[in-house]
Protein backbone atom coordinates (compact mmCIF):
# COMPACT_ATOMS: atom_id res chain seq x y z
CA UNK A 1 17.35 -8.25 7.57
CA UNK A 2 14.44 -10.86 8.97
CA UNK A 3 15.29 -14.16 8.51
CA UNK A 4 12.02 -16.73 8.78
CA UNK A 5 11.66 -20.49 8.61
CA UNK A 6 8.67 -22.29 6.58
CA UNK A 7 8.03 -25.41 5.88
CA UNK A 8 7.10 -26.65 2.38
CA UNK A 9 6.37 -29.73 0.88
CA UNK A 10 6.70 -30.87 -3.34
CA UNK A 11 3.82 -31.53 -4.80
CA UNK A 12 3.47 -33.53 -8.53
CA UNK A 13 0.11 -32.61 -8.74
CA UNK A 14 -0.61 -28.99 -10.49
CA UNK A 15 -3.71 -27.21 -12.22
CA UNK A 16 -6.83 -25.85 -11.12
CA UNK A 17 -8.48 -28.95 -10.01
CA UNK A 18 -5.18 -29.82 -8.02
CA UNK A 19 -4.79 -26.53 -6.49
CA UNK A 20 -8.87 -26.73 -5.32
CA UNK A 21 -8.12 -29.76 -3.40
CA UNK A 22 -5.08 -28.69 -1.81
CA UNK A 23 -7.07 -25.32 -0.76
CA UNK A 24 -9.90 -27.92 0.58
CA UNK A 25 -7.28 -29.63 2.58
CA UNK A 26 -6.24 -26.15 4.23
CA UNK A 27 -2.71 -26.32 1.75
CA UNK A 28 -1.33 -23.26 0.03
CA UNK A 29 -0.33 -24.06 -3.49
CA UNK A 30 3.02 -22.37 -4.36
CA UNK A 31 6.36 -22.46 -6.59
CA UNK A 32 9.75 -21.64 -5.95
CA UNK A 33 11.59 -20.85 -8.92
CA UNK A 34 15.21 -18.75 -9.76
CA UNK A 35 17.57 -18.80 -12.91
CA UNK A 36 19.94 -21.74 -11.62
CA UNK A 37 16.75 -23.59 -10.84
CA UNK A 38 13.95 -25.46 -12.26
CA UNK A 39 10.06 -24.51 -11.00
CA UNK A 40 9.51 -26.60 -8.00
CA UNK A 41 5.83 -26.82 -7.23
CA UNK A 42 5.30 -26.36 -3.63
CA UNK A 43 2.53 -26.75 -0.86
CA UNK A 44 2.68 -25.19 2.66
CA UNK A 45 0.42 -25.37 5.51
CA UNK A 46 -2.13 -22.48 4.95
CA UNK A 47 -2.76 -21.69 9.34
CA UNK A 48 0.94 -21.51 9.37
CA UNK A 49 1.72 -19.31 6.45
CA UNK A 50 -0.85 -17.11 6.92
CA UNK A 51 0.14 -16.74 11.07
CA UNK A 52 3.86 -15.47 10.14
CA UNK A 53 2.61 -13.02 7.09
CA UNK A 54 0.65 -11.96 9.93
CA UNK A 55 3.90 -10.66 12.16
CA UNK A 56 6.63 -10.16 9.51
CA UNK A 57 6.59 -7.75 6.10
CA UNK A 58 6.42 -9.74 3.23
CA UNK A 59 8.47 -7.87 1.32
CA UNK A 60 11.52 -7.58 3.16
CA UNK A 61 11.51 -11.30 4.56
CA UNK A 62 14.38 -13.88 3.44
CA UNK A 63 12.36 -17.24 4.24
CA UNK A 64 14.08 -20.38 4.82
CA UNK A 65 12.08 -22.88 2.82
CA UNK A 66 12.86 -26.62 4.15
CA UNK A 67 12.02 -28.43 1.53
CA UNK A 68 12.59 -32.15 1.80
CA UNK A 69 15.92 -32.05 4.13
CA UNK A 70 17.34 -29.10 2.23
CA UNK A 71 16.80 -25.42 2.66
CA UNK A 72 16.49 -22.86 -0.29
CA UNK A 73 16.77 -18.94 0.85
CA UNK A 74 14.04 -17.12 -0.88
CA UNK A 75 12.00 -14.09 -1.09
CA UNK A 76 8.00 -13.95 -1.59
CA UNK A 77 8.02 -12.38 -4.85
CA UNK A 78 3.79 -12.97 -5.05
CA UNK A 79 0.67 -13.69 -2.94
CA UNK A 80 -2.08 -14.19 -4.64
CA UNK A 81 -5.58 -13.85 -2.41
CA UNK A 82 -8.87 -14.46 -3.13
CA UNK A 83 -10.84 -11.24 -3.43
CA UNK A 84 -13.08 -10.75 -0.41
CA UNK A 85 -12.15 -13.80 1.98
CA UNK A 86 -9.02 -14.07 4.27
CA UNK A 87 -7.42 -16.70 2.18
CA UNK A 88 -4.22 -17.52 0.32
CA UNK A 89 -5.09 -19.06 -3.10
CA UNK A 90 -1.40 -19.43 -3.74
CA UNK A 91 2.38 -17.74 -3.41
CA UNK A 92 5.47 -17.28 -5.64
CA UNK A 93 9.56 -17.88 -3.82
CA UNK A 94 12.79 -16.85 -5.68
CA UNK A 95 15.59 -18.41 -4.79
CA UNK A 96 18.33 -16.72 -3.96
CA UNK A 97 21.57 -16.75 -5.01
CA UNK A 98 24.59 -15.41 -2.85
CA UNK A 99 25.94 -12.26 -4.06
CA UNK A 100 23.32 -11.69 -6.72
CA UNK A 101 21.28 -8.52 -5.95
CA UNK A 102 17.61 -8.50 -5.87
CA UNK A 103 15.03 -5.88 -6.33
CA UNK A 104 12.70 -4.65 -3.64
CA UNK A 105 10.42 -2.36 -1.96
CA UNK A 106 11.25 -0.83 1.40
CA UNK A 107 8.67 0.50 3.94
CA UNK A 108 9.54 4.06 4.71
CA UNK A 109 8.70 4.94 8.39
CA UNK A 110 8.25 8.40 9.25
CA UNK A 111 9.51 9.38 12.89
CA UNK A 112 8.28 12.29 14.70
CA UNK A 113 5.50 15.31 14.39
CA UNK A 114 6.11 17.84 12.08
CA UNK A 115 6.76 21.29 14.01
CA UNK A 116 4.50 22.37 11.40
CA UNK A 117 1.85 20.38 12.75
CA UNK A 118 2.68 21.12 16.24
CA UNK A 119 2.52 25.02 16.16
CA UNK A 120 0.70 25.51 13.03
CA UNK A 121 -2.22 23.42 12.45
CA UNK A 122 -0.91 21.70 9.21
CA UNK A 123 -1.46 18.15 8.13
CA UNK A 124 1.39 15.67 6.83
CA UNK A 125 0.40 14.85 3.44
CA UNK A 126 2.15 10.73 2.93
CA UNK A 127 3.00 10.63 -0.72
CA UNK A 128 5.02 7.61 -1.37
CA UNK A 129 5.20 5.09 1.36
CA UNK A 130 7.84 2.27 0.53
CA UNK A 131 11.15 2.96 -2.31
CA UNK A 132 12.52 0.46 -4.59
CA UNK A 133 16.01 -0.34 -4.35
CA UNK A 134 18.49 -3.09 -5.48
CA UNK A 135 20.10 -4.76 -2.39
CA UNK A 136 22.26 -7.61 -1.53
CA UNK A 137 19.78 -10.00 0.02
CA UNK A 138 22.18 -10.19 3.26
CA UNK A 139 21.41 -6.51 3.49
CA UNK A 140 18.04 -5.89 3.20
CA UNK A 141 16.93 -3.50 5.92
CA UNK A 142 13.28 -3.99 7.38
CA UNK A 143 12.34 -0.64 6.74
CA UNK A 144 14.10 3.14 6.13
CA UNK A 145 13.41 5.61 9.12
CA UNK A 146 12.30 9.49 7.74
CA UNK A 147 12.62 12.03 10.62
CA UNK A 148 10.11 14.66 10.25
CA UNK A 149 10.36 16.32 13.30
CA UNK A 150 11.78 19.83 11.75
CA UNK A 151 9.29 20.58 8.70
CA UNK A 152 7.18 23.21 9.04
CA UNK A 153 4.75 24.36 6.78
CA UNK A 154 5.07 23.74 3.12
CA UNK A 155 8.33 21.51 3.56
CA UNK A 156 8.76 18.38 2.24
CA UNK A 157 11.18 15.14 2.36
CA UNK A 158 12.27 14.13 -0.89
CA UNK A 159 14.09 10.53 -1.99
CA UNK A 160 17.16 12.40 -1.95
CA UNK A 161 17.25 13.31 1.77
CA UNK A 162 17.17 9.74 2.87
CA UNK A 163 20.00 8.37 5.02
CA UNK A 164 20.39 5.07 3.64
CA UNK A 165 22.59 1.82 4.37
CA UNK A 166 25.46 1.40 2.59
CA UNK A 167 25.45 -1.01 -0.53
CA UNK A 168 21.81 0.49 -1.33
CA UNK A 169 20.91 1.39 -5.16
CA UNK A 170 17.51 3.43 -5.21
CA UNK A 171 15.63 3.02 -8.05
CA UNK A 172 13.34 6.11 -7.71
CA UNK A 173 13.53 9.61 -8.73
CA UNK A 174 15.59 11.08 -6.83
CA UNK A 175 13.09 14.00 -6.84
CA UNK A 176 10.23 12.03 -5.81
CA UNK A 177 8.26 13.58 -2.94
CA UNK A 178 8.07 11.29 0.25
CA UNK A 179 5.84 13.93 2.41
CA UNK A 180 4.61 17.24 2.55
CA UNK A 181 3.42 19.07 5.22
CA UNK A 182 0.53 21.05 3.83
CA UNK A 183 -1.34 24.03 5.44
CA UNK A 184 -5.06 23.74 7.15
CA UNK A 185 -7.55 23.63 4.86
CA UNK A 186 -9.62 26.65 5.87
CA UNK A 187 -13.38 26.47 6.24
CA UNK A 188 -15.24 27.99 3.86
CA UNK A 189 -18.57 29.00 5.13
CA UNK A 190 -21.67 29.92 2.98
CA UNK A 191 -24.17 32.80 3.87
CA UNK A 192 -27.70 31.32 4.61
CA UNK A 193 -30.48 32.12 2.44
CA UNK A 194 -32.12 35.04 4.03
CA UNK A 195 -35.68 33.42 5.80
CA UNK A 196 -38.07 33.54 3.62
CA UNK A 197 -36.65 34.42 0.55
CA UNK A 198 -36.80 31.07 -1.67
CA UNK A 199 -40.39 30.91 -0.20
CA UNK A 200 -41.79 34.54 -1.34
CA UNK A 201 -39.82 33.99 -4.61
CA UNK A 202 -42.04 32.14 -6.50
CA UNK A 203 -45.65 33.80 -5.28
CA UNK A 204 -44.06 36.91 -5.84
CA UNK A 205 -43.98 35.38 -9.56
CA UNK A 206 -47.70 34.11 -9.57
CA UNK A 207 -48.92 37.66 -8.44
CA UNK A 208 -47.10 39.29 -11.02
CA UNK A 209 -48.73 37.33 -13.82
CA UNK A 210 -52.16 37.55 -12.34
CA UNK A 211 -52.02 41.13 -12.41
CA UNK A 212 -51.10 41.38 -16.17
CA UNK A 213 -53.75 38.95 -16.93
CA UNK A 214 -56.16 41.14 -15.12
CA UNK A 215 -55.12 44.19 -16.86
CA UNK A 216 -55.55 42.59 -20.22
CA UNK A 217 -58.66 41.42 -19.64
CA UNK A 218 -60.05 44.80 -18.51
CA UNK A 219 -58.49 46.11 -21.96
CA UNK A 220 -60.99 43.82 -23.68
């Protein structure tokens, strides 16, 4: 489990208008909320929030909010961002609560090449990237290693071949496909028109017709 410290500061002010200026003065607005708890409106430095979701997952991160002299472990349950700049428009914390599990996604991370891609040509086909589980928050692990070294063609990893932690409740389908490794795709290659063969097509057409008009006409 990573363990990160931010800084956050209350704030009084909320709304729209509130939340503009706080984005002018290069503030993340935010909230940090949990069922023994009342909504505390937050705002963090934006250069330093953005800087550590730059080097740490998001989703597997207990942050240390200081928050006026006390500290509240939470996890980023939402990041709002705005839709085609770099920039935070504001973030969601839960609090946590010792020995209360949580819900979250885990990164899967595939180790090794498939001997099926080695000796055969095929391609590993990702199908699900990151499982959901429910986890003590002292025990959430980073990410869930997949070795793929041994599948050959047509093999796959499922949910239920993953070596997992202990005190780990998945909450997929156990049947759900991770990867695949999938055969080449052959090339399928298409015969060129003969030379000359679209061209002569449609004179061979306009010959045809002037003939029959020429034999009617010599009818008459």
């Amino acid at each position: 489990m990573a363990t990160e410290v931010l800084i956050a500061h209350p704030r009084s002010e909320t709304g729209k208008g509130a939340a503009r200026k706080l984005r002018a003065a290069k503030q993340v607005p935010g909230v940090v909320y949990g069922h023994k708890r009342e909504p505390q409106s937050l705002a963090l430095d934006a250069r330093d929030l953005q800087k550590m979701l730059d080097r740490v997952s998001a989703d597997t991160t207990v942050f240390e909010l200081k928050i006026d002299g006390g500290t509240s472990r939470t996890l980023i349950r939402d990041i709002q961002r705005h839709p085609f700049r770099r920039e935070i428009l504001h973030i969601d914390f839960q609090e946590l609560v010792a020995g209360e599990l949580v819900t979250v996604d885990i990164p899967i991370v595939l180790v090794g090449t498939p001997v099926g891609v080695r000796l055969s040509g095929g391609m590993l086909d990702v199908v699900l990237r990151s499982i959901q589980v429910r986890v003590d928050p002292a025990n959430i692990p980073n990410h869930i290693d997949a070795d793929v070294s041994n599948l050959d063609l047509h093999q796959s990893i499922h949910v239920r071949d993953l070596t997992l932690p202990a005190g780990i409740e998945v909450l997929e389908n156990e049947d759900e496909t991770i990867c695949v490794v999938a055969p080449p795709r052959a090339e399928v290659e298409v015969a060129p028109a003969a030379e000359g063969e679209e061209a002569s097509a449609e004179p061979e057409v306009i010959r045809a017709k002037k003939e029959e008009d020429d034999a009617e006409a010599a009818k008459k």
